[in-house]
PDB file of N, CA and C in Angstrom:
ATOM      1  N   UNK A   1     109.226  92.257 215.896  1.00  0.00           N
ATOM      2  CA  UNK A   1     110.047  92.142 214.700  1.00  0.00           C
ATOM      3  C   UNK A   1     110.947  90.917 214.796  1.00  0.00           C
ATOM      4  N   UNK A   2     111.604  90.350 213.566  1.00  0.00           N
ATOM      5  CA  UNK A   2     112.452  89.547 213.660  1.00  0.00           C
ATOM      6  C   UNK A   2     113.625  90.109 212.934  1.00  0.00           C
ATOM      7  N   UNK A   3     114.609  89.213 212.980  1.00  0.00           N
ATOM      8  CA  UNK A   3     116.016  89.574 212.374  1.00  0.00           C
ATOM      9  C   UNK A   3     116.733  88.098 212.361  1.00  0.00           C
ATOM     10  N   UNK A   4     117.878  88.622 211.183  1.00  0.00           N
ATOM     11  CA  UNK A   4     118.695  87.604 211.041  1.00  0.00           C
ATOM     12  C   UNK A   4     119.946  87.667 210.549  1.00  0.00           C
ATOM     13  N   UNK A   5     121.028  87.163 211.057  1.00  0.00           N
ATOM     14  CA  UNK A   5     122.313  88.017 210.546  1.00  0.00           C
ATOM     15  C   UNK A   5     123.276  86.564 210.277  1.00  0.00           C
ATOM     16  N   UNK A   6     123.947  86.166 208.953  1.00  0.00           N
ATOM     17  CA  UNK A   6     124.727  85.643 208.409  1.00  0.00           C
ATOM     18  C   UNK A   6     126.057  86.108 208.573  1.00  0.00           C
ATOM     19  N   UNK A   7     126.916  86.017 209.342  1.00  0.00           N
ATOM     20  CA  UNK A   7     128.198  86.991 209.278  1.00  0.00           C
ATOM     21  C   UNK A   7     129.567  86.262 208.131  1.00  0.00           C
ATOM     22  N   UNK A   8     129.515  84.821 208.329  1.00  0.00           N
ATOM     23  CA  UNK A   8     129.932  84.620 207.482  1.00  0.00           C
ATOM     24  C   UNK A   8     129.635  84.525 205.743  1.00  0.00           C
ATOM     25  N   UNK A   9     128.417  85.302 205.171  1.00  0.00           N
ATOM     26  CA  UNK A   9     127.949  85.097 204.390  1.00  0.00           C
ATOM     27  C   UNK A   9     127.987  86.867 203.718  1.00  0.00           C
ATOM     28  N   UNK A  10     129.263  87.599 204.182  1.00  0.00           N
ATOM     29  CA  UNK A  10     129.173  89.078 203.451  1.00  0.00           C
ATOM     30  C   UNK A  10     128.062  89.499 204.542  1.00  0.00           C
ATOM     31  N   UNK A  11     127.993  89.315 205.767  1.00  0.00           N
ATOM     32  CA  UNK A  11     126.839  89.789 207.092  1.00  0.00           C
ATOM     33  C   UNK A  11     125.581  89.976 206.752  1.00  0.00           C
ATOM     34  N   UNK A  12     125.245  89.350 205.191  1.00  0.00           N
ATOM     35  CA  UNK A  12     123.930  89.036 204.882  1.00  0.00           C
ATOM     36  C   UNK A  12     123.344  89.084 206.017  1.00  0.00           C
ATOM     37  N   UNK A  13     121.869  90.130 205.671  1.00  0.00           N
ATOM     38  CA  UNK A  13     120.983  90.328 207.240  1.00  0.00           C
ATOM     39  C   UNK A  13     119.565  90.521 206.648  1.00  0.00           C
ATOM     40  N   UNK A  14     118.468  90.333 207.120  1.00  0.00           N
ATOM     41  CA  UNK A  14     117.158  90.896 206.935  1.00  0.00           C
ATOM     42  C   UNK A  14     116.310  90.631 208.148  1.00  0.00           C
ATOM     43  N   UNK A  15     115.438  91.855 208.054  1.00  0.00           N
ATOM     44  CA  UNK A  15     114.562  91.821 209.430  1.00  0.00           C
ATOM     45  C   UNK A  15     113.087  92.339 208.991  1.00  0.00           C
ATOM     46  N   UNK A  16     112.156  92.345 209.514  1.00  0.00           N
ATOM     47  CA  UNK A  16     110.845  92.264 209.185  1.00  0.00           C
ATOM     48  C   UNK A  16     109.906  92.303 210.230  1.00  0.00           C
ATOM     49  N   UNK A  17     108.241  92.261 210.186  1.00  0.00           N
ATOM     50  CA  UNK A  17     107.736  91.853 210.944  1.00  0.00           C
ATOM     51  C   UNK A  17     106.596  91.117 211.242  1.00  0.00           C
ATOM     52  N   UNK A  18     106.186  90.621 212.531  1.00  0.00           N
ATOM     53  CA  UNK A  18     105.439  89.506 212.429  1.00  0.00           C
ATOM     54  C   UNK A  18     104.216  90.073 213.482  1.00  0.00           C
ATOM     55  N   UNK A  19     103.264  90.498 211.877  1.00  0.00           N
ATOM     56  CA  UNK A  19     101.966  90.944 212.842  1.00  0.00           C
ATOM     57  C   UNK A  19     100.727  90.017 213.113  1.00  0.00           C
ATOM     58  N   UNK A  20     100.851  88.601 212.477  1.00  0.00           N
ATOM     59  CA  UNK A  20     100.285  87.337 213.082  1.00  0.00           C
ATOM     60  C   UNK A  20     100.770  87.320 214.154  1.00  0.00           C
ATOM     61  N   UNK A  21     102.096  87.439 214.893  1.00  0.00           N
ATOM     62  CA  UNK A  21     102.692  87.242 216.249  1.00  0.00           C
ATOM     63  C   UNK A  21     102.392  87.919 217.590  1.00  0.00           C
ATOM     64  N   UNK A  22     101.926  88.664 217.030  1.00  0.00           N
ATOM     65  CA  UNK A  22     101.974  89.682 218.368  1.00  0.00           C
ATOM     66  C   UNK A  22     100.857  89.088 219.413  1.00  0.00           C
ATOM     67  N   UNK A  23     102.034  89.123 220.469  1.00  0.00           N
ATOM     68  CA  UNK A  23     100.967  88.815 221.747  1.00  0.00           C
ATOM     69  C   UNK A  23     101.970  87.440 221.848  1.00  0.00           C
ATOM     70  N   UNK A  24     102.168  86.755 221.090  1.00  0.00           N
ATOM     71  CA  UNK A  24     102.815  85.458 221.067  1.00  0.00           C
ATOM     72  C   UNK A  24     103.799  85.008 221.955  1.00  0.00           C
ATOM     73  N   UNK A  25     104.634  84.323 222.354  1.00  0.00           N
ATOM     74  CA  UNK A  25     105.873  83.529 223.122  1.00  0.00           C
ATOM     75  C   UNK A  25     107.192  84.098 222.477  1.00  0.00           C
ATOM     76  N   UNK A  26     107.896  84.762 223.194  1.00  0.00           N
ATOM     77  CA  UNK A  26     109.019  84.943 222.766  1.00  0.00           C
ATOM     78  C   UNK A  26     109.696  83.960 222.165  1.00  0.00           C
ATOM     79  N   UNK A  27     109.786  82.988 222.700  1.00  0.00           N
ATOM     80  CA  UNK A  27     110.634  81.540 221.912  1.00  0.00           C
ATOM     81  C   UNK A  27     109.542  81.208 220.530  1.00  0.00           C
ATOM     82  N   UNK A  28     108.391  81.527 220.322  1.00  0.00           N
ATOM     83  CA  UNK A  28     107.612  81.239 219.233  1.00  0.00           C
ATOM     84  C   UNK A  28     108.181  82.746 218.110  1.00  0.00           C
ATOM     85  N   UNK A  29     108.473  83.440 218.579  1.00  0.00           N
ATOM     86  CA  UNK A  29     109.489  84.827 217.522  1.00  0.00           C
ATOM     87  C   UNK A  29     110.795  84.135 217.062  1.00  0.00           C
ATOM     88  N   UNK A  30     111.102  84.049 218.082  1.00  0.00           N
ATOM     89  CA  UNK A  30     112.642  83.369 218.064  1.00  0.00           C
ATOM     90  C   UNK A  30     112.222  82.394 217.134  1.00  0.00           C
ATOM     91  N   UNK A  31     111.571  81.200 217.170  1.00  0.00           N
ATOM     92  CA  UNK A  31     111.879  79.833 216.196  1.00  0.00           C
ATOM     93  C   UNK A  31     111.562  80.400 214.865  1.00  0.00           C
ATOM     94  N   UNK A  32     110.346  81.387 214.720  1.00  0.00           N
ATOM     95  CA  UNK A  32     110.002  82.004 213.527  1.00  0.00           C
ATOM     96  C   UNK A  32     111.354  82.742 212.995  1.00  0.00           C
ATOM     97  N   UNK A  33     112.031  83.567 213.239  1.00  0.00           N
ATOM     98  CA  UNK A  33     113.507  83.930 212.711  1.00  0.00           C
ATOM     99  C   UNK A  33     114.179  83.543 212.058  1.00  0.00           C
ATOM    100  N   UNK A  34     114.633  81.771 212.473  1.00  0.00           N
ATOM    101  CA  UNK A  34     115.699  81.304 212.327  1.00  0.00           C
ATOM    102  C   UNK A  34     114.461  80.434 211.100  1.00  0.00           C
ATOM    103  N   UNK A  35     113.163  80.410 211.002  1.00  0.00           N
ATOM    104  CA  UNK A  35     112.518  79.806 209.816  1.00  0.00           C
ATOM    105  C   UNK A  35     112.914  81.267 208.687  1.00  0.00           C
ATOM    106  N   UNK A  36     112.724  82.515 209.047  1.00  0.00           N
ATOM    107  CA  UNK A  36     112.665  83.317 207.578  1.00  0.00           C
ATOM    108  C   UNK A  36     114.187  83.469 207.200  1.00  0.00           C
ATOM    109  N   UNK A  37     115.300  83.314 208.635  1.00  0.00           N
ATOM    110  CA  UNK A  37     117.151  83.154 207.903  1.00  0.00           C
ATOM    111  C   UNK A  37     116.758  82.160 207.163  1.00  0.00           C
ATOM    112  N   UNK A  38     116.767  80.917 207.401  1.00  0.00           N
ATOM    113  CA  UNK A  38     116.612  79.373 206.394  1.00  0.00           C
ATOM    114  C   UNK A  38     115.703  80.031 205.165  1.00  0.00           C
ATOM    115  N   UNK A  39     114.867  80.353 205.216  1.00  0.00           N
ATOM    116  CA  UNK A  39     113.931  80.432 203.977  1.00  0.00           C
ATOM    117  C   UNK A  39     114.830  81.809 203.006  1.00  0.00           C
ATOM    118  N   UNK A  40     115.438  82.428 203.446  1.00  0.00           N
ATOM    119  CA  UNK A  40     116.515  83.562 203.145  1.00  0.00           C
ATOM    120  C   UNK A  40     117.465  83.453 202.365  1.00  0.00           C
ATOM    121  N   UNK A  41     118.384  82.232 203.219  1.00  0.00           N
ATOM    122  CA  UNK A  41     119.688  81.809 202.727  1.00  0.00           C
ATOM    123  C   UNK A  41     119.789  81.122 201.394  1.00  0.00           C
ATOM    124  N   UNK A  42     121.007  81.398 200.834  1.00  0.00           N
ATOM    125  CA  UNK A  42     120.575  80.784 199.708  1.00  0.00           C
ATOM    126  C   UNK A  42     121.079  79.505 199.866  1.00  0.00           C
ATOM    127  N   UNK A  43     120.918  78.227 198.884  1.00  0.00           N
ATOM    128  CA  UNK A  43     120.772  76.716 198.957  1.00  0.00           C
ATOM    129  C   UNK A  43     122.255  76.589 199.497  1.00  0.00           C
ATOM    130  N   UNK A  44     122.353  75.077 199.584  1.00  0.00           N
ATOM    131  CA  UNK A  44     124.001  74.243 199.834  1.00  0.00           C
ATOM    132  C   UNK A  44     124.793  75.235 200.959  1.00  0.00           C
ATOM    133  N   UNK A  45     124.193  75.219 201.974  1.00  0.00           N
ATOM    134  CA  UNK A  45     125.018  75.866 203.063  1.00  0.00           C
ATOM    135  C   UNK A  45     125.351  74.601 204.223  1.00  0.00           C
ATOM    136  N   UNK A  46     126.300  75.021 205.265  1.00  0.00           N
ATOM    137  CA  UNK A  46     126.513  74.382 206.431  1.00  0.00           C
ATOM    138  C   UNK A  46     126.410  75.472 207.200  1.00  0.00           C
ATOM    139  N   UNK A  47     125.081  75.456 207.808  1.00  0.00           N
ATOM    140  CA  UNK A  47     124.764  76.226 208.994  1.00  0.00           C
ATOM    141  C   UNK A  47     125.161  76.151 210.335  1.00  0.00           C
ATOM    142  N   UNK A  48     125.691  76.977 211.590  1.00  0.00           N
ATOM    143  CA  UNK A  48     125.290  76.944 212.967  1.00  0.00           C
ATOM    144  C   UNK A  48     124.327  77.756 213.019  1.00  0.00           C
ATOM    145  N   UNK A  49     123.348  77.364 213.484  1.00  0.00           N
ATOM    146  CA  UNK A  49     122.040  78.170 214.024  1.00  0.00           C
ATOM    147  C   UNK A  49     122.753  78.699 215.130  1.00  0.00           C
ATOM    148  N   UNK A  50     122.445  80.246 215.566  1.00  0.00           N
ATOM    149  CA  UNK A  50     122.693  80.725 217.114  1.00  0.00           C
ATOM    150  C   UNK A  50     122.019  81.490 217.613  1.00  0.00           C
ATOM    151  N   UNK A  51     121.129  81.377 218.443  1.00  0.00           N
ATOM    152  CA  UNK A  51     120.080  81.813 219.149  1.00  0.00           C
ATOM    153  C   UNK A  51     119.811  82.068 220.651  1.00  0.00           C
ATOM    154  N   UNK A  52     119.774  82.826 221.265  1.00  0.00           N
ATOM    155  CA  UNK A  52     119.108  83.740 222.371  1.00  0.00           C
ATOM    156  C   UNK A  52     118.217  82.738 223.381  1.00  0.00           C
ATOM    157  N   UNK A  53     117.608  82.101 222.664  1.00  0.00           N
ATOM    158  CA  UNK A  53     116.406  81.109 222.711  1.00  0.00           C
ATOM    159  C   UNK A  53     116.887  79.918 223.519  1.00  0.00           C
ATOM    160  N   UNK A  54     116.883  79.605 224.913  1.00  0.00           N
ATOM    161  CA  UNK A  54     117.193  78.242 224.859  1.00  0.00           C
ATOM    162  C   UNK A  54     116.371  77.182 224.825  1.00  0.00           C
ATOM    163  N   UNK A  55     115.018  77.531 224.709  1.00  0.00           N
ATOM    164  CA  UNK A  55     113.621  76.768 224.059  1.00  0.00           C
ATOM    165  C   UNK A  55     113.655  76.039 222.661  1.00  0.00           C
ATOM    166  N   UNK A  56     114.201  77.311 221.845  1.00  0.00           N
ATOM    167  CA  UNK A  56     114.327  77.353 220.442  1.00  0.00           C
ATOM    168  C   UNK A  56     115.755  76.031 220.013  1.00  0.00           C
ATOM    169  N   UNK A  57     116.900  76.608 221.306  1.00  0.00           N
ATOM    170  CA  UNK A  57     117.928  75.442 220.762  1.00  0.00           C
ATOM    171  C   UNK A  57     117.146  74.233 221.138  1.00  0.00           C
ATOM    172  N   UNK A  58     116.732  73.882 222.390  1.00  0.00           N
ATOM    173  CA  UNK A  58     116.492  72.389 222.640  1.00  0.00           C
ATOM    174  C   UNK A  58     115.762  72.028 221.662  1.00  0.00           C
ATOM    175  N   UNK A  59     114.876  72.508 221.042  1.00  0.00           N
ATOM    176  CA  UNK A  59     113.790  72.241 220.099  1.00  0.00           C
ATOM    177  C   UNK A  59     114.729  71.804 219.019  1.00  0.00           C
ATOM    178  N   UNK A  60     115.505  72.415 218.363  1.00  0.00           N
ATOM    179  CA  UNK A  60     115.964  72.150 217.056  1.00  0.00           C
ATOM    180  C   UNK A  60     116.998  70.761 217.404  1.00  0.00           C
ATOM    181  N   UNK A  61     117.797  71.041 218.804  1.00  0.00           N
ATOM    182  CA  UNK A  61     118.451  69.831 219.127  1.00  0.00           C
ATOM    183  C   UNK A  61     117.953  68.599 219.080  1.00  0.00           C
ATOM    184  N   UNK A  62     116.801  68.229 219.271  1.00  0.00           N
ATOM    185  CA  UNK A  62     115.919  67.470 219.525  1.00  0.00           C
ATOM    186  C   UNK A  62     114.960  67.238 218.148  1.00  0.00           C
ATOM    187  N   UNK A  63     115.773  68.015 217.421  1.00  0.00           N
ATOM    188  CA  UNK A  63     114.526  68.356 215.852  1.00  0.00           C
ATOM    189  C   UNK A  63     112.729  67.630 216.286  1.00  0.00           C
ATOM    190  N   UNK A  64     112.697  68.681 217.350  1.00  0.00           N
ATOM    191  CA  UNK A  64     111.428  69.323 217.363  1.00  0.00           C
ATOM    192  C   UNK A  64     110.962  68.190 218.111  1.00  0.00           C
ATOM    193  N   UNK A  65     111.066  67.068 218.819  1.00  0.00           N
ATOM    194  CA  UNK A  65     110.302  66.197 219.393  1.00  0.00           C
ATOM    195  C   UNK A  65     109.400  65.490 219.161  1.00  0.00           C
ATOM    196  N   UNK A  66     108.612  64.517 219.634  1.00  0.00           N
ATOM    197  CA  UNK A  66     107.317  63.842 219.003  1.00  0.00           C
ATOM    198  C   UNK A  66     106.105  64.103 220.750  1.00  0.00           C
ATOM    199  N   UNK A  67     106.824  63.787 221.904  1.00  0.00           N
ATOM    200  CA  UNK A  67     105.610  63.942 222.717  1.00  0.00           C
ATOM    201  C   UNK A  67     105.761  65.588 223.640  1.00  0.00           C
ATOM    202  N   UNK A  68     106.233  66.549 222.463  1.00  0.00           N
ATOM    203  CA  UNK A  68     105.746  67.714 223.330  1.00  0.00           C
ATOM    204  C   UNK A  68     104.699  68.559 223.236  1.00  0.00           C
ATOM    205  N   UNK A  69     104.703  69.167 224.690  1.00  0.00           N
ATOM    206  CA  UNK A  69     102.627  69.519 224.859  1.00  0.00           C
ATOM    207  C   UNK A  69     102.927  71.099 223.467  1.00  0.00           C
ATOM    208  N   UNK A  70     103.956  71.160 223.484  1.00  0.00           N
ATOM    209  CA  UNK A  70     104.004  72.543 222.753  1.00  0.00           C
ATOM    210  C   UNK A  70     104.107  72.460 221.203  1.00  0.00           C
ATOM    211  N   UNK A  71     102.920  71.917 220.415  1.00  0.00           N
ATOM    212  CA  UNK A  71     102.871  70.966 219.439  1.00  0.00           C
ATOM    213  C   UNK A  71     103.147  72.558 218.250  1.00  0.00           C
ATOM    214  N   UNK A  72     102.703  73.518 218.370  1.00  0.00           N
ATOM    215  CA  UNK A  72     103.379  74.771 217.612  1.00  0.00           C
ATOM    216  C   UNK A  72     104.466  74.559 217.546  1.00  0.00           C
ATOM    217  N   UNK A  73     105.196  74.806 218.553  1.00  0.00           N
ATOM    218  CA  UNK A  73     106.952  74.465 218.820  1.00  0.00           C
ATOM    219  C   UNK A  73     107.194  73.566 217.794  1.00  0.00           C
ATOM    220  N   UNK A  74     106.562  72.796 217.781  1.00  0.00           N
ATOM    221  CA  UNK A  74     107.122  71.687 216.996  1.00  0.00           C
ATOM    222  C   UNK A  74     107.009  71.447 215.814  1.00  0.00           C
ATOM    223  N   UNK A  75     105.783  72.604 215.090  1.00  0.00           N
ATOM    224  CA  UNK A  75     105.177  72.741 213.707  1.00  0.00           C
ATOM    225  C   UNK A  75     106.361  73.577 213.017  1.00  0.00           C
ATOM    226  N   UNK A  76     106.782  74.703 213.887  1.00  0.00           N
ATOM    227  CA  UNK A  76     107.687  75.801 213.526  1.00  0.00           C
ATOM    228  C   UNK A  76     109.240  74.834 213.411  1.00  0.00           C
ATOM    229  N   UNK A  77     109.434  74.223 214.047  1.00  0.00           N
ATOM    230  CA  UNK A  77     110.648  73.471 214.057  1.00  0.00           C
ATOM    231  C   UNK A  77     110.744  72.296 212.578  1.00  0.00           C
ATOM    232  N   UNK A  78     109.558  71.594 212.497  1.00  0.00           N
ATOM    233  CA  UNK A  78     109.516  70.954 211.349  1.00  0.00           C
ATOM    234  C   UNK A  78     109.253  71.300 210.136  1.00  0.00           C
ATOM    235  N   UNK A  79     108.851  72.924 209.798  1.00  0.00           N
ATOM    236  CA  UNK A  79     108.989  73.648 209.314  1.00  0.00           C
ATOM    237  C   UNK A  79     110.495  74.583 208.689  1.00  0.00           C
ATOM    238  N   UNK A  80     111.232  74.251 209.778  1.00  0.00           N
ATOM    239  CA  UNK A  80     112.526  75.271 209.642  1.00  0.00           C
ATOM    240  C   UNK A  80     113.604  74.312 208.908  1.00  0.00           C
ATOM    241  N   UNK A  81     113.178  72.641 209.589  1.00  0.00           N
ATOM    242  CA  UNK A  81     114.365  71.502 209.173  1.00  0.00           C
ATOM    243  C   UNK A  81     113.550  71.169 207.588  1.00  0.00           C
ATOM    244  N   UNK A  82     112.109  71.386 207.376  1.00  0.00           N
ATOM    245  CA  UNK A  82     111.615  71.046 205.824  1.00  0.00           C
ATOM    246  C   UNK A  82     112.474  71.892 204.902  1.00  0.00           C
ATOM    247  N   UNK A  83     112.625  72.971 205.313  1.00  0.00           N
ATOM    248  CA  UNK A  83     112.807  74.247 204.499  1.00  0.00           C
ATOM    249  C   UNK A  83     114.544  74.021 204.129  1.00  0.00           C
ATOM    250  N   UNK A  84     114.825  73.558 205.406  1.00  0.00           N
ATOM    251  CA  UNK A  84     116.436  73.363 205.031  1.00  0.00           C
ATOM    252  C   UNK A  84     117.051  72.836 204.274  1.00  0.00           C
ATOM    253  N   UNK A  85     115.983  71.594 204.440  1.00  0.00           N
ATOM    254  CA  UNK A  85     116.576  70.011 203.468  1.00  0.00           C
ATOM    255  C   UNK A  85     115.882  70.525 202.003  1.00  0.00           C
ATOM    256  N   UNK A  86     115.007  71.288 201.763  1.00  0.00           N
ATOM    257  CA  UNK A  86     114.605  71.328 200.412  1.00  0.00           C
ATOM    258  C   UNK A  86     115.729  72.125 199.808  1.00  0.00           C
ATOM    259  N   UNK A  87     116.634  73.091 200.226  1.00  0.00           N
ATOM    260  CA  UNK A  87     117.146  73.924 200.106  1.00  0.00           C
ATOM    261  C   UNK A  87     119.166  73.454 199.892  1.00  0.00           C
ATOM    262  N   UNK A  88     118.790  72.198 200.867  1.00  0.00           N
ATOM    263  CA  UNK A  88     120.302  71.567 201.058  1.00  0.00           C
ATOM    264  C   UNK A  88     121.191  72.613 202.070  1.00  0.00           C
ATOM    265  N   UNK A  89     120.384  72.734 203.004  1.00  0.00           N
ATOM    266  CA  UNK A  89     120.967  73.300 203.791  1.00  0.00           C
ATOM    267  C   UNK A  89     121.084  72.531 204.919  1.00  0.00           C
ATOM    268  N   UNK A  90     122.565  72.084 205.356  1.00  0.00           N
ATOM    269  CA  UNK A  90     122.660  71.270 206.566  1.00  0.00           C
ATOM    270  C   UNK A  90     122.727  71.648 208.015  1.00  0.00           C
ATOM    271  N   UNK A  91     121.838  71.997 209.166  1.00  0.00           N
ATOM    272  CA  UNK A  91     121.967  72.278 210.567  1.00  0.00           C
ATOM    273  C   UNK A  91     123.129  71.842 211.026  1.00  0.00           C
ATOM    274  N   UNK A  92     124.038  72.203 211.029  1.00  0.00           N
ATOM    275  CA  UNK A  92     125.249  71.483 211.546  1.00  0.00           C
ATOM    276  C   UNK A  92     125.820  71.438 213.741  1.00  0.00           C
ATOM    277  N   UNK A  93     125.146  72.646 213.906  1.00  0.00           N
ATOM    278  CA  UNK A  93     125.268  72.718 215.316  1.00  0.00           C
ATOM    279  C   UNK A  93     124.241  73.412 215.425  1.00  0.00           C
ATOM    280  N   UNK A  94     123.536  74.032 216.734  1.00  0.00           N
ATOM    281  CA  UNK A  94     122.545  74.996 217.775  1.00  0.00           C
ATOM    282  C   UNK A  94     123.104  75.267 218.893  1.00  0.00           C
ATOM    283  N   UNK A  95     123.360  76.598 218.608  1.00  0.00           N
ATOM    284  CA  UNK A  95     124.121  77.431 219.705  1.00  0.00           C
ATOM    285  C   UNK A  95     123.325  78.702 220.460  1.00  0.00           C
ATOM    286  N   UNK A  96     123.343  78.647 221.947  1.00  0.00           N
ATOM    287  CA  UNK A  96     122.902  79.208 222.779  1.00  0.00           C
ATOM    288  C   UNK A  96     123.724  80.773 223.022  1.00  0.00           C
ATOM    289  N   UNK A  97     123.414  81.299 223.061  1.00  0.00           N
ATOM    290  CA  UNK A  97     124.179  83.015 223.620  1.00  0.00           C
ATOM    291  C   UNK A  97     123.368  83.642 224.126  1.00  0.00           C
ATOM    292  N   UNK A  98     124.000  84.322 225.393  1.00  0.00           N
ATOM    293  CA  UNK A  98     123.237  85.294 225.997  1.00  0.00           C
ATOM    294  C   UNK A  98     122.525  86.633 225.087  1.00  0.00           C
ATOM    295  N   UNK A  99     121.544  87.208 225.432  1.00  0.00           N
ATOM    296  CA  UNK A  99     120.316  88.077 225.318  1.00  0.00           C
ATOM    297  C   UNK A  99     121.771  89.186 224.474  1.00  0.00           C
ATOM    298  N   UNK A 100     122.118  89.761 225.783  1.00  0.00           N
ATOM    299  CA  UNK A 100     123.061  90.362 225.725  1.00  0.00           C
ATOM    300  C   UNK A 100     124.504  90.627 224.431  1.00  0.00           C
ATOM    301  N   UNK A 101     124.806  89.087 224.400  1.00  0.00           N
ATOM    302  CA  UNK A 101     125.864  88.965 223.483  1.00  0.00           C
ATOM    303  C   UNK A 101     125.031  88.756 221.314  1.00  0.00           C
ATOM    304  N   UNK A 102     124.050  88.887 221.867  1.00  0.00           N
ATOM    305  CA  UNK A 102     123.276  88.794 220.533  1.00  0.00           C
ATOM    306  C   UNK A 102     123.018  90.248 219.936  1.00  0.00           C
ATOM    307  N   UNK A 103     124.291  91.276 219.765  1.00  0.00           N
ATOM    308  CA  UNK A 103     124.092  92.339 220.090  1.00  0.00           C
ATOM    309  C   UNK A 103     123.164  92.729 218.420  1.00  0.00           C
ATOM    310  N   UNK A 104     123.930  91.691 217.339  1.00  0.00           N
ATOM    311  CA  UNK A 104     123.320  92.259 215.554  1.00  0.00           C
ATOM    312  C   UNK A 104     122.003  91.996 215.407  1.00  0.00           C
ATOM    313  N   UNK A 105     121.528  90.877 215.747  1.00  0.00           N
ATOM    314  CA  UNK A 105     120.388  90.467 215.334  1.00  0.00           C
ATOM    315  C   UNK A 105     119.061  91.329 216.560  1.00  0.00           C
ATOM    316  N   UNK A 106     119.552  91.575 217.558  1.00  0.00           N
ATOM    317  CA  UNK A 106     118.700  91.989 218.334  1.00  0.00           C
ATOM    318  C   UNK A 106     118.271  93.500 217.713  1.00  0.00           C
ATOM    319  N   UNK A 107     119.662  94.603 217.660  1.00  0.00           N
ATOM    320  CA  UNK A 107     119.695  95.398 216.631  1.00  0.00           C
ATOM    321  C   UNK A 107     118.929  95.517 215.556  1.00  0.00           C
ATOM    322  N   UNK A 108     118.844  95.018 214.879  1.00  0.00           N
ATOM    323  CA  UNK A 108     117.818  95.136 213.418  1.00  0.00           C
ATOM    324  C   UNK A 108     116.470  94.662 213.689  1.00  0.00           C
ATOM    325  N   UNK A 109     116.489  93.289 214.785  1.00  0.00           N
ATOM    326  CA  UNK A 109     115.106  93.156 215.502  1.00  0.00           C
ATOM    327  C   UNK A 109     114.282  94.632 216.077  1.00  0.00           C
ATOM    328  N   UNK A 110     115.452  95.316 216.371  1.00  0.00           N
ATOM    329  CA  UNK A 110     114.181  96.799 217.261  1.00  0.00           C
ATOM    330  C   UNK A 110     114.532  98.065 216.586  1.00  0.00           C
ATOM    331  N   UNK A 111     115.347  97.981 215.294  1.00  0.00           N
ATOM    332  CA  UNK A 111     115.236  99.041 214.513  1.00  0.00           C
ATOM    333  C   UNK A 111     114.247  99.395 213.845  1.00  0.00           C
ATOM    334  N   UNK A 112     114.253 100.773 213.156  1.00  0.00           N
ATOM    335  CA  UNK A 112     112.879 100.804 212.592  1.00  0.00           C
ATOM    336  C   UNK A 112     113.639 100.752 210.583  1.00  0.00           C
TER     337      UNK A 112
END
């Protein structure tokens, strides 16, 4: 499953699931997430992305790279920054947090 939680946005949240995924890379869930929050949110925002993921941050830090072997990684990433800019939504930071301290989004990730 995925999840996604807006707290400054009225804790706007939605979670779902991804049965193309299964079997997949945890950091390939993770980047997918933070593509269905973006595709979610509504337009003209200033986002911090914050994610669990520290695959997922370097990736977006790096908006997605040009010589990495993990060329998915990088489809999902140019995917998440397309979606943003069509939307006017600006990435403003990518923030790392422990497993642990991700207590909302993990939550609705394993609810039923």
């Amino acid at each position: 499953k995925w999840a996604f939680h807006f707290p400054a946005l009225n804790h706007l949240h939605n979670s779902g699931i991804f049965d193309q995924l299964d079997g997949a890379p945890i950091h390939i869930k993770e980047a997918f997430a933070v593509l269905k929050a973006i595709e979610q949110a509504p337009p003209n925002l200033r986002l911090t992305v914050v994610t669990d993921s520290k695959i997922v941050k370097k990736f977006l830090h790096v908006k997605g790279g040009l010589k990495s072997k993990q060329n998915f990684m990088t489809l999902i990433i140019f995917l998440i920054l397309g979606t943003a800019e069509k939307k006017n939504i600006q990435i403003e930071n990518v923030l790392w947090i422990s497993t642990k301290a991700n207590l909302v989004a993990d939550f609705l990730s394993r609810s039923k």
